[in-house]
C-alpha atoms as a PDB file:
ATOM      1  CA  UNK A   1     -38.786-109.604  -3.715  1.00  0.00           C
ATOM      2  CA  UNK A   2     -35.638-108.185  -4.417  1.00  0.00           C
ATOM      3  CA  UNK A   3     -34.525-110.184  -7.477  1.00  0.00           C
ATOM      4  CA  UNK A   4     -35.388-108.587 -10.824  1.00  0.00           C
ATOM      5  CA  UNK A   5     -35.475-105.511 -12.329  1.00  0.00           C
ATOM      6  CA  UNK A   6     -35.684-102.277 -10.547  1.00  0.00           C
ATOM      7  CA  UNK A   7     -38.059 -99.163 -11.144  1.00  0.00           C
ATOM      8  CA  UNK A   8     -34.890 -96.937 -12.328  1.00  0.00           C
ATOM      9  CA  UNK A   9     -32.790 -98.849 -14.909  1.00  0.00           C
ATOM     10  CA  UNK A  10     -35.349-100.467 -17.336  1.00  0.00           C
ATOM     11  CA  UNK A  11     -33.698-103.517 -19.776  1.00  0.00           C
ATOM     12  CA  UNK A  12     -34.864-101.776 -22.810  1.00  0.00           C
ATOM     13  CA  UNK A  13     -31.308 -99.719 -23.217  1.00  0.00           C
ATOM     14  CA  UNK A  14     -31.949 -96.908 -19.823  1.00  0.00           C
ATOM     15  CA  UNK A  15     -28.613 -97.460 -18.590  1.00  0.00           C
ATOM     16  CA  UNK A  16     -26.895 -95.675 -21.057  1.00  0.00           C
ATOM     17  CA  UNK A  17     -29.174 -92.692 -20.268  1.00  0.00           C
ATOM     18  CA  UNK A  18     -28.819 -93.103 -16.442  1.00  0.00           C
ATOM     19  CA  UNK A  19     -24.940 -92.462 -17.623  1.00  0.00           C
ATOM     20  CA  UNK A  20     -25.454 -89.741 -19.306  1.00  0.00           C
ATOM     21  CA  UNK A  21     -27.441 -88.433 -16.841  1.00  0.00           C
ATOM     22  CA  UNK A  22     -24.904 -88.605 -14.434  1.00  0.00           C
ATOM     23  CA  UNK A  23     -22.491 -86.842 -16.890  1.00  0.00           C
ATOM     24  CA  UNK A  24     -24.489 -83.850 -16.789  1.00  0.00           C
ATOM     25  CA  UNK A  25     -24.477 -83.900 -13.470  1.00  0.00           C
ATOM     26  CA  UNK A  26     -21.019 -83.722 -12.976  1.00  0.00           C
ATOM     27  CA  UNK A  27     -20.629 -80.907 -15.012  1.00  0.00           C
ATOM     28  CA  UNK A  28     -23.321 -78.629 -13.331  1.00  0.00           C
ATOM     29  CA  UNK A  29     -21.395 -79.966 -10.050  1.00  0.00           C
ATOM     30  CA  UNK A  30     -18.549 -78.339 -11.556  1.00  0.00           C
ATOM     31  CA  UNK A  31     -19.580 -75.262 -12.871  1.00  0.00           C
ATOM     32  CA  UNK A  32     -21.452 -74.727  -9.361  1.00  0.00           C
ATOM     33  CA  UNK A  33     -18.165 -75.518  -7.629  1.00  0.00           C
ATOM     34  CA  UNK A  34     -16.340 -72.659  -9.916  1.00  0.00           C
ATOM     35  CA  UNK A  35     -19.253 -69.941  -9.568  1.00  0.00           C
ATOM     36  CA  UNK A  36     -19.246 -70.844  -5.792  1.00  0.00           C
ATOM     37  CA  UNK A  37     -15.269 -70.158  -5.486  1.00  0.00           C
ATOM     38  CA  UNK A  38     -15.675 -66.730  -7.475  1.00  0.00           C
ATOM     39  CA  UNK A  39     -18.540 -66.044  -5.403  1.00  0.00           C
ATOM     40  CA  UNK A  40     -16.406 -66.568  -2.450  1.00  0.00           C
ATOM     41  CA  UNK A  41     -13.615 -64.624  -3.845  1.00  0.00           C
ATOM     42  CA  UNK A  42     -15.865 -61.683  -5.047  1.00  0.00           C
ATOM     43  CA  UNK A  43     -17.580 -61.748  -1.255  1.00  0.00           C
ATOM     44  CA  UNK A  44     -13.796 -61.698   0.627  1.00  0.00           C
ATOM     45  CA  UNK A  45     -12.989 -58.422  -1.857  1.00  0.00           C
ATOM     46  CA  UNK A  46     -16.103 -56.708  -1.021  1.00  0.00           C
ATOM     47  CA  UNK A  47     -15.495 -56.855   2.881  1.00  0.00           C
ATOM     48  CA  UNK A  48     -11.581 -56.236   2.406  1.00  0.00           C
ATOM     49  CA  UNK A  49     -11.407 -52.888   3.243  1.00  0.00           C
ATOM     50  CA  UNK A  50      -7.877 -52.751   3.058  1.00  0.00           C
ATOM     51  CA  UNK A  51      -8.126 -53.872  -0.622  1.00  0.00           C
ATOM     52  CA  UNK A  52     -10.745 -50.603  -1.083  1.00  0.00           C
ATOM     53  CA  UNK A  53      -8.084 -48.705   0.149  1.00  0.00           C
ATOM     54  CA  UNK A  54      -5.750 -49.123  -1.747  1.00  0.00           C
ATOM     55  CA  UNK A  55      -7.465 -49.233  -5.059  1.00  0.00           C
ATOM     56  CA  UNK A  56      -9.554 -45.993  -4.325  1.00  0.00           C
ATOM     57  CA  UNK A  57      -6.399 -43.840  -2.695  1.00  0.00           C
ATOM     58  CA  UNK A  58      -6.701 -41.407  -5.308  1.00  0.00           C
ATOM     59  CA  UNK A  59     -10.322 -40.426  -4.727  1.00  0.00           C
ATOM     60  CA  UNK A  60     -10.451 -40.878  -0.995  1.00  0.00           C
ATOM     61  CA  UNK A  61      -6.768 -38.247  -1.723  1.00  0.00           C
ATOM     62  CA  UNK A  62      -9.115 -35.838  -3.018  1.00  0.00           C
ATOM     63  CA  UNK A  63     -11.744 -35.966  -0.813  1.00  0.00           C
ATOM     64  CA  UNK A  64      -9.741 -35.334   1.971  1.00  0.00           C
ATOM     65  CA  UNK A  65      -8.188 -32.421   0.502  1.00  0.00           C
ATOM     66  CA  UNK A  66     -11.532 -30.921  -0.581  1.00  0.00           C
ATOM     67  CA  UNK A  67     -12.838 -31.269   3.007  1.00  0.00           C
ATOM     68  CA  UNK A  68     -10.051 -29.846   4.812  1.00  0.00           C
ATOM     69  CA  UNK A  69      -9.761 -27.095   2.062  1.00  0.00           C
ATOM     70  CA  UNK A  70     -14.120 -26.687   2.831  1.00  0.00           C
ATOM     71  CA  UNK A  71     -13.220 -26.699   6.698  1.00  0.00           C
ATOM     72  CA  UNK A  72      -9.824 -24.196   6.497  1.00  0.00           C
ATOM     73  CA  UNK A  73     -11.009 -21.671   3.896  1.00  0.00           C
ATOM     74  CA  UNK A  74     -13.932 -19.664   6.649  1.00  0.00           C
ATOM     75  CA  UNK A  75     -10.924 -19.885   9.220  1.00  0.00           C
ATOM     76  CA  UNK A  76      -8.885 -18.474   7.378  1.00  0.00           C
ATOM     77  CA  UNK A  77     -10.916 -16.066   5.826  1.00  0.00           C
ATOM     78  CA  UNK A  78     -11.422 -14.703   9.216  1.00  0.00           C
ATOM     79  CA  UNK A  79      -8.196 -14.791  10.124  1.00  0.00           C
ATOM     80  CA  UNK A  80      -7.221 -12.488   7.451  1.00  0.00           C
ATOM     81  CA  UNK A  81     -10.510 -10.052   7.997  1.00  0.00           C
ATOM     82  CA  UNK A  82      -9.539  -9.391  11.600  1.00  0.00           C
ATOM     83  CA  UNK A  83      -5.979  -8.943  10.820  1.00  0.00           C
ATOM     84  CA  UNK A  84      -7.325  -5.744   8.075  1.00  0.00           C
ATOM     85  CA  UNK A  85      -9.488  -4.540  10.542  1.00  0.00           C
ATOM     86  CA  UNK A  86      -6.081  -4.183  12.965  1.00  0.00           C
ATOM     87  CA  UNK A  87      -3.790  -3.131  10.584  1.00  0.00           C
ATOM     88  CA  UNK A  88      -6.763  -0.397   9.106  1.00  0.00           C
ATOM     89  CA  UNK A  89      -7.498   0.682  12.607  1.00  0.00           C
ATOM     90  CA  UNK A  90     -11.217  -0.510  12.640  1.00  0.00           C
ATOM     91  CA  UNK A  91     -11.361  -3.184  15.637  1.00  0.00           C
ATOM     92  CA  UNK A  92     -13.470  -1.846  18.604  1.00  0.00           C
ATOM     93  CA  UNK A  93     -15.364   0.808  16.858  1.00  0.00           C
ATOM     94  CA  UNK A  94     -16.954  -2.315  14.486  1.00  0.00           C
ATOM     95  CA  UNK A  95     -18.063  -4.030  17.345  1.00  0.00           C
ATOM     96  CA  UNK A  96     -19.573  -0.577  19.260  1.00  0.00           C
ATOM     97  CA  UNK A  97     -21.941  -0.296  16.011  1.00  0.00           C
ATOM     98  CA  UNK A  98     -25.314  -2.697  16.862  1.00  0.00           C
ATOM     99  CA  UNK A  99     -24.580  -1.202  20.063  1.00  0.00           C
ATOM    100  CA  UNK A 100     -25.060   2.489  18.748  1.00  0.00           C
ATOM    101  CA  UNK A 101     -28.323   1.287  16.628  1.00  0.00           C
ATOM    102  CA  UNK A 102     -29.847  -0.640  19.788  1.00  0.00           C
ATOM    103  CA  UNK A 103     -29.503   3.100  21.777  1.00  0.00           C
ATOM    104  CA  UNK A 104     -30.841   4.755  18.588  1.00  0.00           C
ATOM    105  CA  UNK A 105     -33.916   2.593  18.310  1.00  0.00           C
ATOM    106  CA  UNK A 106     -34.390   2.434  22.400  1.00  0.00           C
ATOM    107  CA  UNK A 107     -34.422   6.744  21.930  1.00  0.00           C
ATOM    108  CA  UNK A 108     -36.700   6.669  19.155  1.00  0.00           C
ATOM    109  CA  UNK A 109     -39.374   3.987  21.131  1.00  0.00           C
ATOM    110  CA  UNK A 110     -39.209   6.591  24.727  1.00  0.00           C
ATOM    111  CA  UNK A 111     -40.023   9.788  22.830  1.00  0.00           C
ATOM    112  CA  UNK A 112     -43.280  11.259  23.595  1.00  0.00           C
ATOM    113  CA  UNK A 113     -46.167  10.312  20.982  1.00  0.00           C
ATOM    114  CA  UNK A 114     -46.517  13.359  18.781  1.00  0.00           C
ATOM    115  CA  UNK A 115     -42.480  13.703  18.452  1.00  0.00           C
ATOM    116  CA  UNK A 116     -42.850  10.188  17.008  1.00  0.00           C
ATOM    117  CA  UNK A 117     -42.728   9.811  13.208  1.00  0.00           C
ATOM    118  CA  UNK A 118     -45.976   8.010  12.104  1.00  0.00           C
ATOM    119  CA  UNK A 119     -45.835   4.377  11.706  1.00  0.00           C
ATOM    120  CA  UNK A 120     -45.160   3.062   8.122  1.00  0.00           C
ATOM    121  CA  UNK A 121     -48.458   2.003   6.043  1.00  0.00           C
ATOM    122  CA  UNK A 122     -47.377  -0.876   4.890  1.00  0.00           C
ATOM    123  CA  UNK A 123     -50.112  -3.698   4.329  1.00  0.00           C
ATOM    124  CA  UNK A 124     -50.186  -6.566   7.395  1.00  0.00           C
ATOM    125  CA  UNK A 125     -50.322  -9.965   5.333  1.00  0.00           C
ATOM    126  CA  UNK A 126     -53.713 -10.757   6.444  1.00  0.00           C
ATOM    127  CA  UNK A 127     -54.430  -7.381   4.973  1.00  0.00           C
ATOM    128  CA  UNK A 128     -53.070  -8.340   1.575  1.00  0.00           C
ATOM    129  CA  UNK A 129     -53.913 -11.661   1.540  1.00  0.00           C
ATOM    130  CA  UNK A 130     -57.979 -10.370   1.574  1.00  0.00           C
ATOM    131  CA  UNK A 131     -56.995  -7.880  -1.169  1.00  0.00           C
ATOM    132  CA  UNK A 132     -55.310 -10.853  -3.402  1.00  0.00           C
ATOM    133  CA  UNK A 133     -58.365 -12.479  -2.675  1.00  0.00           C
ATOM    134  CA  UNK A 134     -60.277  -9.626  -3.582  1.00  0.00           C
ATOM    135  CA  UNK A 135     -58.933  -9.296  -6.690  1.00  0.00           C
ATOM    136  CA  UNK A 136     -59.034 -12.478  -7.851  1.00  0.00           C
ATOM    137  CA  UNK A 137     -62.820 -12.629  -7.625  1.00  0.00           C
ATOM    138  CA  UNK A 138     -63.348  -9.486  -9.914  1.00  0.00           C
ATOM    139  CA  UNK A 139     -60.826 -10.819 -12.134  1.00  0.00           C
ATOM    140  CA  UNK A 140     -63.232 -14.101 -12.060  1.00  0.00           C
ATOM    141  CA  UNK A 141     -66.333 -11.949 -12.750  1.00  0.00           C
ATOM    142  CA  UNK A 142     -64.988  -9.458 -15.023  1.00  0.00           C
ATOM    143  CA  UNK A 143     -63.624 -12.303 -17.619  1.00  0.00           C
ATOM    144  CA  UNK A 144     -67.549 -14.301 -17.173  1.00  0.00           C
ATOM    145  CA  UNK A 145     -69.187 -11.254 -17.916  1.00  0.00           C
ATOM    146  CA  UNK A 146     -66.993 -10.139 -20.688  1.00  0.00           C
ATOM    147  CA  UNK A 147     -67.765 -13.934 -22.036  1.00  0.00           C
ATOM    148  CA  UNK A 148     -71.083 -13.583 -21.855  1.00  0.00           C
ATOM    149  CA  UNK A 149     -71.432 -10.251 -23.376  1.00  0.00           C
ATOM    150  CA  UNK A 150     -69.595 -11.565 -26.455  1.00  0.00           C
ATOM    151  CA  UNK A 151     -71.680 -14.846 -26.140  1.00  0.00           C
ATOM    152  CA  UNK A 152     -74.633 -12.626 -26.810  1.00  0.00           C
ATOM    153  CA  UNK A 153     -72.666 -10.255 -29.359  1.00  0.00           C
ATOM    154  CA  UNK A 154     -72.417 -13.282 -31.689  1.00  0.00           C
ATOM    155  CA  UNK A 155     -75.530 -14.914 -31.222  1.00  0.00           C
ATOM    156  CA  UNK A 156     -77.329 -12.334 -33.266  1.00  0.00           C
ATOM    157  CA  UNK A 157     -75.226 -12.406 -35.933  1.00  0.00           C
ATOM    158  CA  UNK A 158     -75.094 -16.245 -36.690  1.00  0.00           C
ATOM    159  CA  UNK A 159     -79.268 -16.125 -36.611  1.00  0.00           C
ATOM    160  CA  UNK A 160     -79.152 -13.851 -39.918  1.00  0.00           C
END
């Protein structure tokens, strides 16, 4: 046991495989060892944020302005409206106006029934939904019956 050949390197020329073998080996060792690296390089740039920073200052530049100019632009408007309204004279009386319209509709609900004006006629939408309903199922019948009567039309004719 123990003396002779073994199982791996055979004595009919093998050890010049098991060397080239080993060759190819090495390289894949090495090429791993330089994809690893990059990898590793690649994975320290994505979680630099400081490196995002600075390479994306111009966009993150215009976002920020956009935002602020989105956030300042209703302020300002405002701003401006209710300065008009001062210099124009408007303020207080702008503000009195839903109140005015609240008393107007409050008058028109207390007066007695036959000073009231009669309600509007408008159709409720359970109301129109049973008309569109309606409708639908004539325009259903109508079409089968016109179909038919042509049906019928044209069966005479083809039998001469």
């Amino acid at each position: 046991m123990g003396e002779g050949t073994t199982r791996v390197v055979e004595t009919d020329g093998g050890a010049g495989r098991v060397g080239q073998l080993g060759g190819e080996i090495t390289d894949v060792r090495h090429r791993l060892d330089s994809l690893v690296v990059e990898l590793d390089r690649r994975r320290h740039n994505v979680t630099n944020w400081k490196h995002h920073l600075r390479r994306q200052s111009g966009s993150l530049a215009i976002g920020v302005v956009a935002f602020a100019a989105a956030l300042a632009t209703p302020l300002a408007l405002a701003r401006r409206r209710t300065r008009r309204r001062r210099i124009l004279g408007v303020g207080p009386d702008v503000l009195r106006m839903p109140a005015r319209r609240l008393t107007q509709a409050l008058a028109r609900v207390t007066r007695p029934a036959e000073r009231r004006e009669p309600p509007p006629t408008a159709l409720r939408v359970g109301q129109s939904t049973v008309v569109g309903m309606l409708l639908m199922i004539a325009q259903v019948v109508v079409t089968s019956l016109v179909r038919e009567a042509l049906e019928r039309r044209v069966e005479p004719r083809s039998g001469r």
